[in-house]
Protein backbone atom coordinates (compact mmCIF):
# COMPACT_ATOMS: atom_id res chain seq x y z
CA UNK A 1 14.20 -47.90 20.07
CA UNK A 2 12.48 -50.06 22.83
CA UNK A 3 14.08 -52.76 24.37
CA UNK A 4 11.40 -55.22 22.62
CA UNK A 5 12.44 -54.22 18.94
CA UNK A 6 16.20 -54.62 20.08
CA UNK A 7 15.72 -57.78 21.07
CA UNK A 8 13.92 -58.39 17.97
CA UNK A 9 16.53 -57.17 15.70
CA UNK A 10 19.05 -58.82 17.89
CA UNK A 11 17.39 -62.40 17.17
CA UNK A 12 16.71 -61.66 13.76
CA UNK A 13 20.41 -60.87 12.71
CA UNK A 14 21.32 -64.25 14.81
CA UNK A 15 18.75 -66.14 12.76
CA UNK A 16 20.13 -64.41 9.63
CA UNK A 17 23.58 -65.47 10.75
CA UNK A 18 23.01 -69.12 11.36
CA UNK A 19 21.60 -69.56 8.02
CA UNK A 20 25.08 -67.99 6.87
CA UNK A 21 26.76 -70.58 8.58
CA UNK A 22 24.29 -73.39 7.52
CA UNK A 23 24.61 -72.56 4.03
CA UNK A 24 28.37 -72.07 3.99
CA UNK A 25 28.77 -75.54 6.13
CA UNK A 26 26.62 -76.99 4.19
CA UNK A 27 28.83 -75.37 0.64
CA UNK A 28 32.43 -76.90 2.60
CA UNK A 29 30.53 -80.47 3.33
CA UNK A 30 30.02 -80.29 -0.84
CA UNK A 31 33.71 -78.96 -1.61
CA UNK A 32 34.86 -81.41 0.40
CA UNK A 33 33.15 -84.26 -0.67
CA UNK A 34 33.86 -83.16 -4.40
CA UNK A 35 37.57 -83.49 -3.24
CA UNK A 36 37.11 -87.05 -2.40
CA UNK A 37 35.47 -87.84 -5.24
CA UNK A 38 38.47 -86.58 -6.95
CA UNK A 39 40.63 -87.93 -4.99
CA UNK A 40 39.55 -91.75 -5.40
CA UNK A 41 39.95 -92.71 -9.09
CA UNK A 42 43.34 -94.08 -8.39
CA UNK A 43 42.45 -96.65 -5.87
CA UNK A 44 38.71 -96.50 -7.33
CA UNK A 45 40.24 -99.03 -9.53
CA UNK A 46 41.65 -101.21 -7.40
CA UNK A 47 39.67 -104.34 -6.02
CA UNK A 48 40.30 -103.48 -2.78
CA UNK A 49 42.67 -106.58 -1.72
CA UNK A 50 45.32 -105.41 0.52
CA UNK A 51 48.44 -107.38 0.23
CA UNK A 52 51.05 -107.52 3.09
CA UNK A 53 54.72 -107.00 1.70
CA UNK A 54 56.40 -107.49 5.49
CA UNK A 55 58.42 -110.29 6.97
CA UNK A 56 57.63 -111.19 10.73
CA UNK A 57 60.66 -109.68 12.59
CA UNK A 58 61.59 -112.04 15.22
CA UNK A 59 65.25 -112.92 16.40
CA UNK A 60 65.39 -115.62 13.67
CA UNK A 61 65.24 -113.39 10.52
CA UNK A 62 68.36 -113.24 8.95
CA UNK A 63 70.17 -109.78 9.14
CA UNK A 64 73.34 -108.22 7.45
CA UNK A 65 75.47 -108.81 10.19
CA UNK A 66 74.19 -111.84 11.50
CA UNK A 67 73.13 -110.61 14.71
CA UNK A 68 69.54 -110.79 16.16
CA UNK A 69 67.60 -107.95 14.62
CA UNK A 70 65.49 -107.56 17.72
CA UNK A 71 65.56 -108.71 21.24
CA UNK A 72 62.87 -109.76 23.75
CA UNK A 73 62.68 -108.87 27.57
CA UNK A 74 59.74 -109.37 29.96
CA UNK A 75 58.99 -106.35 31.25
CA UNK A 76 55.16 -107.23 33.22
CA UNK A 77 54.49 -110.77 33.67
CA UNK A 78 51.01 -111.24 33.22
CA UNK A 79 50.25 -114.18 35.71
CA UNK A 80 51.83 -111.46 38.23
CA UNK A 81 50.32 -108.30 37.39
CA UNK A 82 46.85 -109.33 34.91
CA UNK A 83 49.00 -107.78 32.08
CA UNK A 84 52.27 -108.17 30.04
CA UNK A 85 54.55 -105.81 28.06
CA UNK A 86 57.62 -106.85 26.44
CA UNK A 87 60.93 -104.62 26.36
CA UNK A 88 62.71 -104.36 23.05
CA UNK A 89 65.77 -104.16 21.73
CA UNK A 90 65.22 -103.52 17.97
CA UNK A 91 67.97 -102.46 15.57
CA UNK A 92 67.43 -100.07 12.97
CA UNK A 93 67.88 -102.30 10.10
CA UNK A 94 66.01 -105.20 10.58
CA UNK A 95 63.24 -107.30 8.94
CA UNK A 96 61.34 -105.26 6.62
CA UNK A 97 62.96 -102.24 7.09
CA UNK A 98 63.54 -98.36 5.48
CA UNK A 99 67.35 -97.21 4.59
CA UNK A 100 66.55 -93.42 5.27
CA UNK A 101 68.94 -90.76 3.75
CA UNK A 102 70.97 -90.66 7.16
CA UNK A 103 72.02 -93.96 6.45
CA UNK A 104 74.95 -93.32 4.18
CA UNK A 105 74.87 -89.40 4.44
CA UNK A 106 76.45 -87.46 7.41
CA UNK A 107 73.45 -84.96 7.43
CA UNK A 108 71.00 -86.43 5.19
CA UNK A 109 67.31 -86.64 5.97
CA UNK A 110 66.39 -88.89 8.66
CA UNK A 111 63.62 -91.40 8.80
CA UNK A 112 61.42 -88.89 10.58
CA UNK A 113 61.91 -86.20 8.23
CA UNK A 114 60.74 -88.78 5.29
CA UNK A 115 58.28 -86.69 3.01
CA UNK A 116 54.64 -88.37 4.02
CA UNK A 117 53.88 -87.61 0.50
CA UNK A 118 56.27 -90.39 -0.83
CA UNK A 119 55.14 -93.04 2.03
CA UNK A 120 51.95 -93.51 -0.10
CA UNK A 121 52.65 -94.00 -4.12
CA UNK A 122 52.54 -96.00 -7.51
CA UNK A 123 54.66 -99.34 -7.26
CA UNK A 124 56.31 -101.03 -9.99
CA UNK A 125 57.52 -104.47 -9.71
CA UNK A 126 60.78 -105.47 -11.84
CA UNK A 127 60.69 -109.07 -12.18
CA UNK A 128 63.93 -110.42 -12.25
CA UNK A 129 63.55 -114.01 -11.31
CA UNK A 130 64.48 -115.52 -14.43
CA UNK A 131 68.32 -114.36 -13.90
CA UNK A 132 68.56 -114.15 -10.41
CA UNK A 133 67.74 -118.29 -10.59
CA UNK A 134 70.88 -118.30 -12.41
CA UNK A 135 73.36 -115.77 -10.78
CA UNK A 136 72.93 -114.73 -7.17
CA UNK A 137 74.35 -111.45 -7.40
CA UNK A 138 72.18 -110.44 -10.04
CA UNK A 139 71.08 -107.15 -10.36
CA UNK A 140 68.18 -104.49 -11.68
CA UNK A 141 69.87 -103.02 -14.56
CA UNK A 142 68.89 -100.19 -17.23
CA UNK A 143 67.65 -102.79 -19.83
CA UNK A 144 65.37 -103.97 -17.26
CA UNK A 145 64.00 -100.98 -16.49
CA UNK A 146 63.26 -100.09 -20.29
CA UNK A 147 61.97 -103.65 -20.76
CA UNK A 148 59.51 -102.69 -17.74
CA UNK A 149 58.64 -99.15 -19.44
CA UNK A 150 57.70 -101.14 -22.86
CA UNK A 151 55.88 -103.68 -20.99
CA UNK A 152 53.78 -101.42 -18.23
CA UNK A 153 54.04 -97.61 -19.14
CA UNK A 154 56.50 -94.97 -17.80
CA UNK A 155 57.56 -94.68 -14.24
CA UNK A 156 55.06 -92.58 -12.08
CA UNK A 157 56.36 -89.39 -10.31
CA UNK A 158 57.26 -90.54 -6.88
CA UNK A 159 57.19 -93.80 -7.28
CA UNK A 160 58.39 -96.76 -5.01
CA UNK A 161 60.15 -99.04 -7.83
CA UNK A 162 60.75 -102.82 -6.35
CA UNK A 163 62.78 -105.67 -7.23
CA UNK A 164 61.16 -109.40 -7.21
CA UNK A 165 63.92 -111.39 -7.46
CA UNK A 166 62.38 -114.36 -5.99
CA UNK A 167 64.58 -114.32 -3.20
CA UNK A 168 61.63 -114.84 -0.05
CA UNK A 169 61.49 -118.26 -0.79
CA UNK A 170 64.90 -118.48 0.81
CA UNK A 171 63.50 -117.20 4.46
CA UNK A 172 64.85 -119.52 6.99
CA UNK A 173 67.43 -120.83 4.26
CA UNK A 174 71.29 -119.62 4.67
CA UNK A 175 71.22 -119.01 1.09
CA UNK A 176 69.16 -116.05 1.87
CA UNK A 177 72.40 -114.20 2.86
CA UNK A 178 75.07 -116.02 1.65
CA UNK A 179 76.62 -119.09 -0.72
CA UNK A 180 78.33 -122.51 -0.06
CA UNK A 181 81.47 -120.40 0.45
CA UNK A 182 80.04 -118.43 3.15
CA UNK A 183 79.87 -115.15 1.07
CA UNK A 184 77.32 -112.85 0.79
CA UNK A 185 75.22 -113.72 -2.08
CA UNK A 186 72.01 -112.06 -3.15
CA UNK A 187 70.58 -109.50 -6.18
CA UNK A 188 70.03 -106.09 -5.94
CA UNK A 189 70.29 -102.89 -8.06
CA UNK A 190 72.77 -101.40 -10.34
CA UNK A 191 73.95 -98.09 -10.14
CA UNK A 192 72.97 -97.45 -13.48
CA UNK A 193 69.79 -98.38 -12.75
CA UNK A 194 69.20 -96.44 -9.78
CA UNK A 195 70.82 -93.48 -11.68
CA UNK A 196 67.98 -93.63 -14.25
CA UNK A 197 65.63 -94.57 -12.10
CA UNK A 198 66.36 -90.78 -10.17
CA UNK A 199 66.40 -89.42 -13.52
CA UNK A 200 62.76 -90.16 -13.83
CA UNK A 201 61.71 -89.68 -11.25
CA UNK A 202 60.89 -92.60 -8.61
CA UNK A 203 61.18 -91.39 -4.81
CA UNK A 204 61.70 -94.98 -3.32
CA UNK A 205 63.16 -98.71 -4.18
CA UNK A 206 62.87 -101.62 -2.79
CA UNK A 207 64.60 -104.94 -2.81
CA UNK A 208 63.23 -108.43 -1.44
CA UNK A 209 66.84 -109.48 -0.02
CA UNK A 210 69.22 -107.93 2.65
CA UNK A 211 70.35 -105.23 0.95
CA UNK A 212 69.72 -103.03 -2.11
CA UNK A 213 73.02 -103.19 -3.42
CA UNK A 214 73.48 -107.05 -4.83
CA UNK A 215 75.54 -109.29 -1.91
CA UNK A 216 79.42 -109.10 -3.49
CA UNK A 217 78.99 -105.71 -4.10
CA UNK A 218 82.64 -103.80 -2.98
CA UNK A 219 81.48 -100.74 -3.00
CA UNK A 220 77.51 -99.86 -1.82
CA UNK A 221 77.36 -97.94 -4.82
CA UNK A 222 73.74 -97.86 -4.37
CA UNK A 223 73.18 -97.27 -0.96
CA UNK A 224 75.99 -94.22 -1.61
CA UNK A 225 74.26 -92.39 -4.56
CA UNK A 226 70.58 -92.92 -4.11
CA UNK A 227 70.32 -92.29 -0.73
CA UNK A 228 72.16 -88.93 -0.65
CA UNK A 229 70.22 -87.89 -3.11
CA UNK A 230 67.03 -87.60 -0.60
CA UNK A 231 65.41 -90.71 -1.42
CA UNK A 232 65.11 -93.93 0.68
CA UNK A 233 64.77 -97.71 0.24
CA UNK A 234 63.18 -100.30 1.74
CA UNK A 235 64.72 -103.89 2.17
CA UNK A 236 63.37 -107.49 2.52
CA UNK A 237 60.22 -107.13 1.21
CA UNK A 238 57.85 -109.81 0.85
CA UNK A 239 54.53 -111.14 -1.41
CA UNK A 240 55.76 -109.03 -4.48
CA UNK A 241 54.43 -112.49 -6.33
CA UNK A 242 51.03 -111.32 -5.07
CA UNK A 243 51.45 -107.67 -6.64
CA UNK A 244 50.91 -106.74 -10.29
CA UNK A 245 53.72 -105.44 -11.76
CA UNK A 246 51.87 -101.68 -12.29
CA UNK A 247 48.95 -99.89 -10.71
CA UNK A 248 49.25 -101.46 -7.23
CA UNK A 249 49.56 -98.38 -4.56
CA UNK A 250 52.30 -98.87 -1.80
CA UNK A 251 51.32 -97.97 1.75
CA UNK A 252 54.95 -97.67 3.79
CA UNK A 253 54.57 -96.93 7.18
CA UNK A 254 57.75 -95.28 8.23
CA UNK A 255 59.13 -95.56 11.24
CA UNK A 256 59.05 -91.58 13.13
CA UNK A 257 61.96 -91.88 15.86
CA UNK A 258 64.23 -88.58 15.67
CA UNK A 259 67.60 -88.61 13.47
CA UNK A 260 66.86 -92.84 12.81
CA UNK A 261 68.90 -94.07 9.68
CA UNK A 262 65.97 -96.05 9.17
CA UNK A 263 64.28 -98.48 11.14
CA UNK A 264 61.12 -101.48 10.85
CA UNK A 265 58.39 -100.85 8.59
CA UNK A 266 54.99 -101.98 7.83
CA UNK A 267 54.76 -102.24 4.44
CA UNK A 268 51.20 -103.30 2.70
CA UNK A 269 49.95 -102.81 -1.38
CA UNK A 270 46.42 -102.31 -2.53
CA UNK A 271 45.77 -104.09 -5.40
């Protein structure tokens, strides 16, 4: 064969092989948008307001122990060096904040390890408000949550279920943390709750005070059964006014420092 003809041949097959790869692009651009297509009916019906359900975390917001939740350093001045950086101090479980697994578990997954698949999901808002005006400590319990099924539909699969108790109106208040005695003071969920709530399958909770067992609780039944069980929480939320109470999605941006208990979250809705 000359060299002419194999040079021929040798730009045909190329031609023959980029119109392979055109064509099969071109077939993976269409798969791929079909996906997304597919993919967007759940937030396709959403109006596209994005609601912000985090505190600011400054050394003011009120924590569990008391302390500051995070600390502030200079670390570049920037009259001295045409920039500035701050050094922080930030405890785990401050502000708007994730209870990971690790938290109450010896060896139980760590904020790092949460599944990414959970971090975006349905939210359902338990109102609460009502009795929480009257007692404190008031807490989530089953009835609630089959008041909320009647109301709204069943639980999604994965779900992030949150309490609105009310209790963000008491930012900056002591009576966010405790009572006139000086005791802790504030709702949260029931075991029995929670216990159902696993049952049907919710990955997540969420509570807008300190803690997501209610404030004179003796025990942390909560924190000791639902996070062992490989699901997290997420405390001090704010805005759940500004949520409905179904078919909101929950965007919680985890924290990814190895073997944390938890740690400071942004934590937004689409509505």
């Amino acid at each position: 064969m000359c060299h002419v003809c194999v040079i021929n041949n040798v730009k045909s097959s190329m031609l023959s092989r980029r119109d392979f790869f055109r064509k099969s692009a071109a077939a993976g651009f269409a798969a791929a948008a079909a996906g997304a297509v597919s993919a967007r009916p759940a937030l396709a019906q959403s109006t596209g307001k994005v609601v912000d359900l985090t505190h600011t975390l400054d050394g003011d917001f009120p924590t569990f122990d008391g302390k500051p939740g995070i600390l502030y350093t200079e670390n570049v001045n920037f009259d001295a060096s045409g920039y500035q950086i701050w050094e922080l101090t930030v405890f785990e479980h401050s502000g708007t904040h994730i209870d990971a697994p690790l938290h109450f578990s010896k060896d139980g997954t760590s904020v790092d390890e949460l599944d990414p698949g959970n971090l975006i999901c349905p939210l359902c808002v338990v109102d609460i408000k009502a009795k929480a005006a009257d007692e404190p400590n008031a807490m989530v319990e089953p009835e609630d949550i089959e008041a909320y099924v009647s109301a709204h539909g069943d639980i999604p699969e994965g779900a992030c279920v949150a309490m609105n108790s009310g209790w963000q109106d008491k930012v900056g208040d002591p009576s966010y943390r405790n009572n006139a005695e000086g005791n802790f003071a504030f709702p949260g969920f029931s075991k029995a709750a929670t216990d159902m709530l696993a049952e049907m399958g919710a990955a997540s909770i969420g509570v807008d005070t300190l803690s997501l067992d209610p404030g004179n609780s003796a025990d942390f039944a909560v924190h000791y059964s639902w996070l062992p069980g490989g699901r997290f929480g997420i405390e001090n939320l704010a805005n759940l006014d500004q949520v409905p109470a179904s078919g909101a999605t929950i965007f919680i941006g985890a924290p990814k420092h190895r073997d944390g208990t938890g740690g400071p979250a942004r934590v937004m809705a689409m509505v």
